[in-house]
Protein backbone atom coordinates (compact mmCIF):
# COMPACT_ATOMS: atom_id res chain seq x y z
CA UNK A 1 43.24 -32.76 -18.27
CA UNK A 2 40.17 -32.48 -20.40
CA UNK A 3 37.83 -34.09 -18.20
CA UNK A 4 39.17 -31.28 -15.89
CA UNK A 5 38.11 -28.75 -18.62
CA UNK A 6 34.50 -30.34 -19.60
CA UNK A 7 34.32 -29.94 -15.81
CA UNK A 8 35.12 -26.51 -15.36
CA UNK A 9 33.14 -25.30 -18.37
CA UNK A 10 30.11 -27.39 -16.95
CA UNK A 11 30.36 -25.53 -13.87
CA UNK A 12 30.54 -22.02 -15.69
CA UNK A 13 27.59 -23.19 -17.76
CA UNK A 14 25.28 -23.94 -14.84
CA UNK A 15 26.45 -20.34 -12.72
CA UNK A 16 25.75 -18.63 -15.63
CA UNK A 17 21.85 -20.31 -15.91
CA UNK A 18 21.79 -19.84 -11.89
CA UNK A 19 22.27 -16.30 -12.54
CA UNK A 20 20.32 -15.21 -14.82
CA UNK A 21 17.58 -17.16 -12.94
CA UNK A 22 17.87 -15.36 -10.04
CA UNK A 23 17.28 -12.11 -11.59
CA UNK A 24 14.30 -10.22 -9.69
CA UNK A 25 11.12 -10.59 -12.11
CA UNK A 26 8.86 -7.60 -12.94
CA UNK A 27 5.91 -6.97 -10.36
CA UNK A 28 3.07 -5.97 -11.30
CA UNK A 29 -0.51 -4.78 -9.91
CA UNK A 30 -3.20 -7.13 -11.43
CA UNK A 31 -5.90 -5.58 -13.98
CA UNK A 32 -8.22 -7.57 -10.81
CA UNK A 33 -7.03 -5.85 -8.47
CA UNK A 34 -6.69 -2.26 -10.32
CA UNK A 35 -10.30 -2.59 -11.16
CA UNK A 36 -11.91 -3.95 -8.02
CA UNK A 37 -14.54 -2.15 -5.84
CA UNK A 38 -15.92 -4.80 -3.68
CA UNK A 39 -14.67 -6.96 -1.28
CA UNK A 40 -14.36 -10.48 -3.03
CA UNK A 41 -17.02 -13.31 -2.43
CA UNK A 42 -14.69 -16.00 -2.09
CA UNK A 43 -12.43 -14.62 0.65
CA UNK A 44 -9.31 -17.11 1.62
CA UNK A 45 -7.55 -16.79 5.24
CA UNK A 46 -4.07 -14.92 5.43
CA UNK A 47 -1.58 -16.36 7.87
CA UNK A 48 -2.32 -13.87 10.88
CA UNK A 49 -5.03 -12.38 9.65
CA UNK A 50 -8.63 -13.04 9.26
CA UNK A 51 -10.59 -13.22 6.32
CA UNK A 52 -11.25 -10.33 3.98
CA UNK A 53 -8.78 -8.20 6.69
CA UNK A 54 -5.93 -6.52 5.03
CA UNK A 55 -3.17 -6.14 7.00
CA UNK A 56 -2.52 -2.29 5.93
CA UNK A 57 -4.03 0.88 7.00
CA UNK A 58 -3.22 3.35 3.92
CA UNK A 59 -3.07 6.55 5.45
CA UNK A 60 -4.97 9.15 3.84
CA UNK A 61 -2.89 11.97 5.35
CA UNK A 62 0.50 11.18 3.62
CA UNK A 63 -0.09 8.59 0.96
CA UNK A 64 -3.74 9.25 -0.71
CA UNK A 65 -3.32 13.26 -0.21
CA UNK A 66 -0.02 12.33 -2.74
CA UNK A 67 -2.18 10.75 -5.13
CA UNK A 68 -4.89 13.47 -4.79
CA UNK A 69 -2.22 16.17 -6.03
CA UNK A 70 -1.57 14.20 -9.09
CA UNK A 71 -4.66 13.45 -9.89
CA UNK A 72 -7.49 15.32 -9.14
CA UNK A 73 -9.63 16.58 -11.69
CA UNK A 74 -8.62 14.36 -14.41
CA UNK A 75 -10.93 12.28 -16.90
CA UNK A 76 -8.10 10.43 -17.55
CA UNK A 77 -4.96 10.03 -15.49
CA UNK A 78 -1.85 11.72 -16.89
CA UNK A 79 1.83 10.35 -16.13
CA UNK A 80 2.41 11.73 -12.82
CA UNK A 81 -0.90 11.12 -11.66
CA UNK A 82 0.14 7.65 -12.68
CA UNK A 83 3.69 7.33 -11.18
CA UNK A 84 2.03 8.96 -7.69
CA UNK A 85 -0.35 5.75 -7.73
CA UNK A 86 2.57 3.37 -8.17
CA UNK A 87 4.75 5.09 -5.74
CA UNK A 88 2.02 4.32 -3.54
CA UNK A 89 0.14 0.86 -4.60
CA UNK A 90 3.55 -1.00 -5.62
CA UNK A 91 5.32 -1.46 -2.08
CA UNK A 92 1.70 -3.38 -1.47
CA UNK A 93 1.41 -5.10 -4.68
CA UNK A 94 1.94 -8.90 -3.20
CA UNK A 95 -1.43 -7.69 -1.17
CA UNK A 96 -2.78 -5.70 -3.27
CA UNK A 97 -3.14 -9.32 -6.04
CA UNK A 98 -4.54 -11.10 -3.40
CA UNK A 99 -8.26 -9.87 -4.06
CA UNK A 100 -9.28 -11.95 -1.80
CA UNK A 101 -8.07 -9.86 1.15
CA UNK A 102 -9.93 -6.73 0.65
CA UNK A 103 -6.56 -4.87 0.29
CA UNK A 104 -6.97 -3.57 -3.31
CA UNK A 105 -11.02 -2.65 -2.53
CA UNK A 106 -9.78 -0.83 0.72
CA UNK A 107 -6.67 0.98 -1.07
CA UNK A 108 -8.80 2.09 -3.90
CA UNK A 109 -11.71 2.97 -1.74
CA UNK A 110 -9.82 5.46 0.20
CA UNK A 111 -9.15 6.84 -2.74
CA UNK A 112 -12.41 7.03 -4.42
CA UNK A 113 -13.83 8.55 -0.80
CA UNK A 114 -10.71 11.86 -0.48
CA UNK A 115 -10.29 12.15 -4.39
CA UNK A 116 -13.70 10.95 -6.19
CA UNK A 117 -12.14 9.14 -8.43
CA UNK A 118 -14.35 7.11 -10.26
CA UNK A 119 -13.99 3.40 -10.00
CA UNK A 120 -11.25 1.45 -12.44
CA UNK A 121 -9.61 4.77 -12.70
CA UNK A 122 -6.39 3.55 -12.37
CA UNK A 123 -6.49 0.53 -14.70
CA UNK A 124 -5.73 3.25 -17.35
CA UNK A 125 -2.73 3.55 -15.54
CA UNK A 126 -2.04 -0.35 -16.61
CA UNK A 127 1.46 0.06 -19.06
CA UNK A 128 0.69 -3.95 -20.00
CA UNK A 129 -1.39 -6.60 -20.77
CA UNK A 130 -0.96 -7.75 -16.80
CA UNK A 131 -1.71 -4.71 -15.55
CA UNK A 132 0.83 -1.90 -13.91
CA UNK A 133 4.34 -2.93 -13.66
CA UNK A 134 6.03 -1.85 -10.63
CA UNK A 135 10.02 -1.37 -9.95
CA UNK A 136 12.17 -4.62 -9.31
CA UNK A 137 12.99 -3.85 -5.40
């Protein structure tokens, strides 16, 4: 019976570690990629996709005109002009690390072309070391 026990309790030991390992981990949207404003030098192929080619079209119509009501006109972006940015950038933010894709430069173009904001704007936005964290989908 107590080799039964040590057994059970070893099995309750490792769920508990397996649990608590598969807890989603914070995303976040590289410093990088916040700041960049070219396309990368040393571009890598995506599965699919060729070089330097992100795979999204941001539209300007529904998601940068959101963004543009939050934060236009502002030296420096205020919450909501911040949480309008990650409502935005953080479904993407896989792509949007890979600076080698042209993702984050195309993303943060758009934005610089229908809001004029000026380039690393939204780095301020950055709420860590990291960068900006994004929800745990």
């Amino acid at each position: 019976m107590g080799s039964s026990a040590a057994a059970v309790l070893l099995c309750v030991a490792l769920s508990v570690v397996a649990a608590a390992s598969a807890e989603p981990q914070p995303r976040f949207i590289t410093m990088e990629a916040l700041k960049a404003t070219e396309p990368s030098s040393s571009r890598k192929l995506m599965v699919g996709f060729p070089a330097g080619f992100c795979p999204v079209q941001f539209d300007e119509k529904k998601q940068i005109t959101k963004i543009a009501n939050k934060c236009r006109g502002q030296e420096v972006p205020l919450p909501s002009c911040c949480e309008a940015f990650r409502s935005v950038a953080c479904p993407y933010s896989a792509l949007l690390d890979d600076v080698t894709n042209g993702c984050s430069v195309d993303l943060l173009m758009k934005i610089h072309d229908f809001c004029r904001m000026p380039a690393g704007y939204f780095a301020m936005c950055g709420d860590s070391t990291v960068g900006l964290s994004c929800p745990v989908s």
